[in-house]
C-alpha atoms as a PDB file:
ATOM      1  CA  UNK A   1    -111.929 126.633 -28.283  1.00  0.00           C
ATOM      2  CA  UNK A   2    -112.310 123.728 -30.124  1.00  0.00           C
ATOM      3  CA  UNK A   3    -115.711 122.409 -31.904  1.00  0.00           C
ATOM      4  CA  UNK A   4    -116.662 120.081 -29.620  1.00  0.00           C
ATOM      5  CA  UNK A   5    -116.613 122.529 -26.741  1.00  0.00           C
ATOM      6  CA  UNK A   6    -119.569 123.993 -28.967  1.00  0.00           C
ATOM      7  CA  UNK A   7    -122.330 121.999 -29.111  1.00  0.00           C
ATOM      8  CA  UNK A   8    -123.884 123.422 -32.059  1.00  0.00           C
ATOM      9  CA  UNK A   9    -120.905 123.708 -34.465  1.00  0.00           C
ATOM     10  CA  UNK A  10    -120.040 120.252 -33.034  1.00  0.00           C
ATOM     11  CA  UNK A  11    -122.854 118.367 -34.377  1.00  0.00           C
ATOM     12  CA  UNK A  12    -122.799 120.410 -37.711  1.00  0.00           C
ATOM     13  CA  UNK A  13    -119.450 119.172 -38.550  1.00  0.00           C
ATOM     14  CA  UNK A  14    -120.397 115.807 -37.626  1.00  0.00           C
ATOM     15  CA  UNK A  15    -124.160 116.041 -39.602  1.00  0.00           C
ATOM     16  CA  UNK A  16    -123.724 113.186 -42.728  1.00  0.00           C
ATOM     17  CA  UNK A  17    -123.144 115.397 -45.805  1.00  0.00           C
ATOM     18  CA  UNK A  18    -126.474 115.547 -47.338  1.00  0.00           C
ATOM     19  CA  UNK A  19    -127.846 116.682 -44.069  1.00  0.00           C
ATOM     20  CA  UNK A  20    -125.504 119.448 -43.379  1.00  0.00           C
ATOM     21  CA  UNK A  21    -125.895 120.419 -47.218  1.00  0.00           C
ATOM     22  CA  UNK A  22    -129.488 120.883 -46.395  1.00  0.00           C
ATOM     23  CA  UNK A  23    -128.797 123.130 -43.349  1.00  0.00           C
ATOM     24  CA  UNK A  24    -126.936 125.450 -45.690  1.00  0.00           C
ATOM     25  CA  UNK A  25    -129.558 125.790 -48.077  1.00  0.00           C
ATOM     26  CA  UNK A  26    -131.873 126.596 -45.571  1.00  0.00           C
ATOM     27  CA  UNK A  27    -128.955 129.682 -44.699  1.00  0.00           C
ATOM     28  CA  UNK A  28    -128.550 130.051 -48.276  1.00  0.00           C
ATOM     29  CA  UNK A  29    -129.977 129.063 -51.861  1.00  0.00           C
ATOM     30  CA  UNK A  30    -127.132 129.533 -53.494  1.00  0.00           C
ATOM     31  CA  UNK A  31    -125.374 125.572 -54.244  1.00  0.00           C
ATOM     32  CA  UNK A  32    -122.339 126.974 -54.958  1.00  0.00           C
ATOM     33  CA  UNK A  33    -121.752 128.573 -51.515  1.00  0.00           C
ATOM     34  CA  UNK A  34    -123.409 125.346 -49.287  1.00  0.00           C
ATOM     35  CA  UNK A  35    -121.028 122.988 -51.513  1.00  0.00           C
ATOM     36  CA  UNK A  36    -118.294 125.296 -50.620  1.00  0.00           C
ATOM     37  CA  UNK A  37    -118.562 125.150 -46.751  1.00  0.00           C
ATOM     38  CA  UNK A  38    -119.790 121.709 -46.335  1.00  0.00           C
ATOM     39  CA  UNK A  39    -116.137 120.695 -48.293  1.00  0.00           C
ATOM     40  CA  UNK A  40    -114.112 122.772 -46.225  1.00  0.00           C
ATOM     41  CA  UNK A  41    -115.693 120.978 -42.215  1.00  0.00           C
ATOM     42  CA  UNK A  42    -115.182 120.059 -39.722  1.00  0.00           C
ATOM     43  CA  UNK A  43    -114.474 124.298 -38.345  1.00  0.00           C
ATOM     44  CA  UNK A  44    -113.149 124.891 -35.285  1.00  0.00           C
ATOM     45  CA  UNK A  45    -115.075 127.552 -34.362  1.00  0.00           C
ATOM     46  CA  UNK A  46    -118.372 129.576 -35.444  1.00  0.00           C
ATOM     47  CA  UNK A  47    -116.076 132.450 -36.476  1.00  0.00           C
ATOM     48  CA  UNK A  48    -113.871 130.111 -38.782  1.00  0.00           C
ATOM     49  CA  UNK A  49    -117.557 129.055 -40.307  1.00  0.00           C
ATOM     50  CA  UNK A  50    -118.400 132.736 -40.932  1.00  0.00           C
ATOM     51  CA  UNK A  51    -115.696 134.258 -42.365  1.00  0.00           C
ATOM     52  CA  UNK A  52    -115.884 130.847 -44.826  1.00  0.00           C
ATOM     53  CA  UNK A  53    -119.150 131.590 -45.488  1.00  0.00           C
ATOM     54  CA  UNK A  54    -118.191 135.115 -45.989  1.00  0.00           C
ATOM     55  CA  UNK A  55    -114.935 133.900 -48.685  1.00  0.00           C
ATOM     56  CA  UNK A  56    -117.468 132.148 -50.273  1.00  0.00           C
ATOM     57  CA  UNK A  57    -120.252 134.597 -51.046  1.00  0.00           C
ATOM     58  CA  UNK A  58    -117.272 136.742 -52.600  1.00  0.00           C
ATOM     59  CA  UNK A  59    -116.393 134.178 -54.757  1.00  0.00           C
ATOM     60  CA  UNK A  60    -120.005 133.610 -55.941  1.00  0.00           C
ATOM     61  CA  UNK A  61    -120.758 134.518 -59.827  1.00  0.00           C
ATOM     62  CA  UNK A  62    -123.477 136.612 -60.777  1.00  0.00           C
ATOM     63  CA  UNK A  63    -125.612 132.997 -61.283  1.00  0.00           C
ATOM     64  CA  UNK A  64    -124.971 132.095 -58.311  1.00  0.00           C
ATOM     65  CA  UNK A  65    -126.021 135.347 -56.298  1.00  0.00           C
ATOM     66  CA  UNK A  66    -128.856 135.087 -59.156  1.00  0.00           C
ATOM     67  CA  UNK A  67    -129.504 132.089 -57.364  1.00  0.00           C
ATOM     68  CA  UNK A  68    -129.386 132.799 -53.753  1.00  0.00           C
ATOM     69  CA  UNK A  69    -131.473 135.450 -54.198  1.00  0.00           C
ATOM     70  CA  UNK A  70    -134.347 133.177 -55.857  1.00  0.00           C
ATOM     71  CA  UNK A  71    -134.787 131.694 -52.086  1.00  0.00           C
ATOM     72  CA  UNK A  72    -135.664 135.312 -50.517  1.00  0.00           C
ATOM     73  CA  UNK A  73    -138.983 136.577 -50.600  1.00  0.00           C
ATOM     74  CA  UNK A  74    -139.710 139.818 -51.739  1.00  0.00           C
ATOM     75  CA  UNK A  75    -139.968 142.707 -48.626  1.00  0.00           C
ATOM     76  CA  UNK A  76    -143.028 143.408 -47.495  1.00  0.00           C
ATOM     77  CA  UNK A  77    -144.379 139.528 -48.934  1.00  0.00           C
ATOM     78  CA  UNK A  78    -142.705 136.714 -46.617  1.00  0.00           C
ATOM     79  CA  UNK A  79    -142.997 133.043 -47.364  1.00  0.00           C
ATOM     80  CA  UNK A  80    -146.229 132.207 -45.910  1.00  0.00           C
ATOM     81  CA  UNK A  81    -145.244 129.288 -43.347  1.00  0.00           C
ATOM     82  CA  UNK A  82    -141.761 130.503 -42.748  1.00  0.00           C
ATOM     83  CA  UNK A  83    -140.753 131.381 -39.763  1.00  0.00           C
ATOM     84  CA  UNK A  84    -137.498 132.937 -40.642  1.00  0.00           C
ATOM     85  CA  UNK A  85    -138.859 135.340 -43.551  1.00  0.00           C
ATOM     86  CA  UNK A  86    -141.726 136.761 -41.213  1.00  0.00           C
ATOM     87  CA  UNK A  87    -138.906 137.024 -38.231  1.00  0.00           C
ATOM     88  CA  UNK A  88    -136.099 138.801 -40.902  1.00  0.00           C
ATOM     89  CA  UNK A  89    -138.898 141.206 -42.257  1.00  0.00           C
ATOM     90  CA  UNK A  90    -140.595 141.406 -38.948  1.00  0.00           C
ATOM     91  CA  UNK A  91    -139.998 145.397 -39.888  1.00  0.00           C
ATOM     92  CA  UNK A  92    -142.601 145.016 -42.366  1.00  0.00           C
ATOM     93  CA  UNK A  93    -145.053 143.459 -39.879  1.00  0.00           C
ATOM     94  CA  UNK A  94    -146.828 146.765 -38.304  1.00  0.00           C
ATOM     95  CA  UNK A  95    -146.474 149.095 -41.472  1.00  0.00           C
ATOM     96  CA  UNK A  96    -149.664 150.970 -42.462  1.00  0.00           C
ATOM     97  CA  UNK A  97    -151.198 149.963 -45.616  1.00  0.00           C
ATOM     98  CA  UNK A  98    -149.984 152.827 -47.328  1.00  0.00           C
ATOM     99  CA  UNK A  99    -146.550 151.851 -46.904  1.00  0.00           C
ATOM    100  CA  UNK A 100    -147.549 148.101 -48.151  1.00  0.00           C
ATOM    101  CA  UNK A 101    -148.710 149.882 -50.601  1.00  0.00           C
ATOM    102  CA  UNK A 102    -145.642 151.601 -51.645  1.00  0.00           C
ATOM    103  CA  UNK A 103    -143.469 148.801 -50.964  1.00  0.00           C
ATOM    104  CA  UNK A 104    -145.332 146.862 -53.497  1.00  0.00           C
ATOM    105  CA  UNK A 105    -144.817 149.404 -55.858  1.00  0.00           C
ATOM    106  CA  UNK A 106    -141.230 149.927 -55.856  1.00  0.00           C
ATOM    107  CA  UNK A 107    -140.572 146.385 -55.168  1.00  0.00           C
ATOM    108  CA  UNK A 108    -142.003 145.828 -58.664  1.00  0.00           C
ATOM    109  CA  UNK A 109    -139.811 148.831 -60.271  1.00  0.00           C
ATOM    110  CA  UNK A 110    -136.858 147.118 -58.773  1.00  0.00           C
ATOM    111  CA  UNK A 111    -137.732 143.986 -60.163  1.00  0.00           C
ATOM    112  CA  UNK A 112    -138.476 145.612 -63.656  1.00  0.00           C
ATOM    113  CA  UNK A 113    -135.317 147.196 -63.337  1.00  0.00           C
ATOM    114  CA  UNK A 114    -132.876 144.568 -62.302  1.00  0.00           C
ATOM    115  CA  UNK A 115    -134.603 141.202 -62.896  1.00  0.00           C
ATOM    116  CA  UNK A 116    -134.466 139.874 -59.110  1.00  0.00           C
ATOM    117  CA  UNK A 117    -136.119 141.138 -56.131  1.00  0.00           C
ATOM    118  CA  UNK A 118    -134.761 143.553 -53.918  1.00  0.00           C
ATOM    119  CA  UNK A 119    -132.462 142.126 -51.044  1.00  0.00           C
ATOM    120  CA  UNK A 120    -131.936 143.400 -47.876  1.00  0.00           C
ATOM    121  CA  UNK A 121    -130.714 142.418 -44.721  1.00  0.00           C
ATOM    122  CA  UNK A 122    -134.598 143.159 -42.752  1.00  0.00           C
ATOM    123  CA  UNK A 123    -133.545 142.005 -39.841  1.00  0.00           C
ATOM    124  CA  UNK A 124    -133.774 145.126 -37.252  1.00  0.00           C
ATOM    125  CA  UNK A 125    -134.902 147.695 -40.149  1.00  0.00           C
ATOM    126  CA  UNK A 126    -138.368 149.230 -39.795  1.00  0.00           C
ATOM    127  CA  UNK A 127    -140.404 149.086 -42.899  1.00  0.00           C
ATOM    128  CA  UNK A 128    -139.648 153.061 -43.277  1.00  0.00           C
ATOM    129  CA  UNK A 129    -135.661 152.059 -43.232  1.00  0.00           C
ATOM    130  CA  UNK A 130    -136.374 149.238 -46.234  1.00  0.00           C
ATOM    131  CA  UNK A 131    -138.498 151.370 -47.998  1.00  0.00           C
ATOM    132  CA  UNK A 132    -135.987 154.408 -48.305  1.00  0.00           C
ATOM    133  CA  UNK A 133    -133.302 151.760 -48.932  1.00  0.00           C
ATOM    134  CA  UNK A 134    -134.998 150.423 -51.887  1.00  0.00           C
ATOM    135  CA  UNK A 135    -135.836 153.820 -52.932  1.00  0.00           C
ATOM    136  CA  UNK A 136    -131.761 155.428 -52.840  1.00  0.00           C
ATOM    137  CA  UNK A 137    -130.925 151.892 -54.701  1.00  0.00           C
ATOM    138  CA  UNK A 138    -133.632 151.440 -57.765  1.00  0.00           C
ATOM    139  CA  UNK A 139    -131.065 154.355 -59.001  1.00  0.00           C
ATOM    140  CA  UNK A 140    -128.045 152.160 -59.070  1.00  0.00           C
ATOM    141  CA  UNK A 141    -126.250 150.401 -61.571  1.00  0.00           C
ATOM    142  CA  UNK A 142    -126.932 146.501 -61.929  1.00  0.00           C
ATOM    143  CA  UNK A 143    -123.058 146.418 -61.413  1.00  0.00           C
ATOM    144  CA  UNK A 144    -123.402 148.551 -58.598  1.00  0.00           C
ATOM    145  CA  UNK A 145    -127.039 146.442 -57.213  1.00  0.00           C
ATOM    146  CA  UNK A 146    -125.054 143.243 -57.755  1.00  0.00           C
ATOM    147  CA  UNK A 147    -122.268 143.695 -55.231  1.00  0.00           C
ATOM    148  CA  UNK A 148    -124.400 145.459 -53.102  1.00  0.00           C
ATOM    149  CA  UNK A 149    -127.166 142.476 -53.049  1.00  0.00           C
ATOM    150  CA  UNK A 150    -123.482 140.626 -52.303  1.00  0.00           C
ATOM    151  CA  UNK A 151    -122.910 142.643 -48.958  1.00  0.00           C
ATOM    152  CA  UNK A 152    -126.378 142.221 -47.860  1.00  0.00           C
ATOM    153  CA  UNK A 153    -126.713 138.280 -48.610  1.00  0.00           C
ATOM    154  CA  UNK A 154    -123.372 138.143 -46.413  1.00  0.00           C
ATOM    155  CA  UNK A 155    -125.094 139.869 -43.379  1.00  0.00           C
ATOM    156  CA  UNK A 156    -127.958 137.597 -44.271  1.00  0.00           C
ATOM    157  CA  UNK A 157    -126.239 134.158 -43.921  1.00  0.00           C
ATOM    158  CA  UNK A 158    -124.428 135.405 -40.897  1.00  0.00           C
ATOM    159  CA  UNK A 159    -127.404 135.336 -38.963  1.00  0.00           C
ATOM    160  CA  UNK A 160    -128.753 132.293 -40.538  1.00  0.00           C
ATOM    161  CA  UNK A 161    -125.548 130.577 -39.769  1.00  0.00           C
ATOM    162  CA  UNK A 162    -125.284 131.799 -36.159  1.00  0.00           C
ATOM    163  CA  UNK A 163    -128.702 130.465 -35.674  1.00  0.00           C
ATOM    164  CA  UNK A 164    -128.188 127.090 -37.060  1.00  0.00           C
ATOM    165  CA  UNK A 165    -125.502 126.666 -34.656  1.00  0.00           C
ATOM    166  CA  UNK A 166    -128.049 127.892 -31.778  1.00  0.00           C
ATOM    167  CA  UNK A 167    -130.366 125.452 -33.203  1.00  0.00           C
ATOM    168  CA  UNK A 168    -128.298 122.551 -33.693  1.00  0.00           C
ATOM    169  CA  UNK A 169    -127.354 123.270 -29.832  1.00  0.00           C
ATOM    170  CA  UNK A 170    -130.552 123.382 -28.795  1.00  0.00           C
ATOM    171  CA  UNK A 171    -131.856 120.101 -30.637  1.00  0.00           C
ATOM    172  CA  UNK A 172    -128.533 118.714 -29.288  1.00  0.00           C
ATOM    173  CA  UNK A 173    -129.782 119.748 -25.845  1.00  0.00           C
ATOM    174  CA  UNK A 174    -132.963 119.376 -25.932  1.00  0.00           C
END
């Protein structure tokens, strides 16, 4: 299947380069990784644009996951105006107050502990899930935190990606 057979990858690769930078920040915050995929277009398919997103958040050194994770909210606290923070933590939405509560709590211990807020992939995890995620990994390493943060970011941009391309269909559509 070739790019322009999808309408959304299509007009990616064919977005002017400051443009289709931009997309990629909004996927990711991390300059490093958006430079890398916007010099490696036109893809032929979503997959090929995936698994180069993927190559290039293993590549990424520790200040550049530093700064990829700068653009995420902390769980439990998304961007106020953002649609895609409150739909990725969405989990968080319905918890009781006591959970908030505790969330805030070891959300600050993490950040104490490693420097950076704690990173997840929310989307589909009940606030229960995050908050015994975060509490198995405030125990970890920073070696250990940083190439797990790596894994999650991955899963993150996936789904960002993926829904660019819907996006960039559906403006094309639309």
């Amino acid at each position: 299947m070739t790019s322009s057979s999808i309408p959304g990858l299509a007009r990616f690769n064919a977005l002017e380069s400051g443009a289709a930078l931009a997309a990629l920040h909004e996927a990711c915050a991390s300059s490093a990784w958006g430079s890398k995929l916007l010099a490696q277009r036109p893809y032929a398919t979503v997959e090929a644009l995936l698994a180069a997103g993927d190559a290039a958040m293993a590549e990424l050194s520790a200040e550049d996951l530093a700064e990829a994770m700068a653009g995420h909210p902390p769980i439990g606290r998304p961007k106020p105006g953002d649609p895609t923070s409150a739909r990725e933590q969405r989990g968080m939405a319905g918890a009781s107050e006591e959970l908030k509560a505790e969330m805030l709590e070891l959300n600050l211990g993490y950040q104490d502990k490693f420097g950076h807020v704690f990173l997840i992939c929310a989307t589909g995890r009940t606030g229960e899930q995050m908050r015994d995620a975060l509490r198995e990994r405030i125990g970890n390493t920073p070696e250990e935190e940083r190439e797990i943060v790596r894994v999650e970011l991955g899963k993150i941009n996936r789904i960002r990606l993926t829904r660019l391309m819907e996006d960039l269909m559906e403006e094309q559509s639309a």
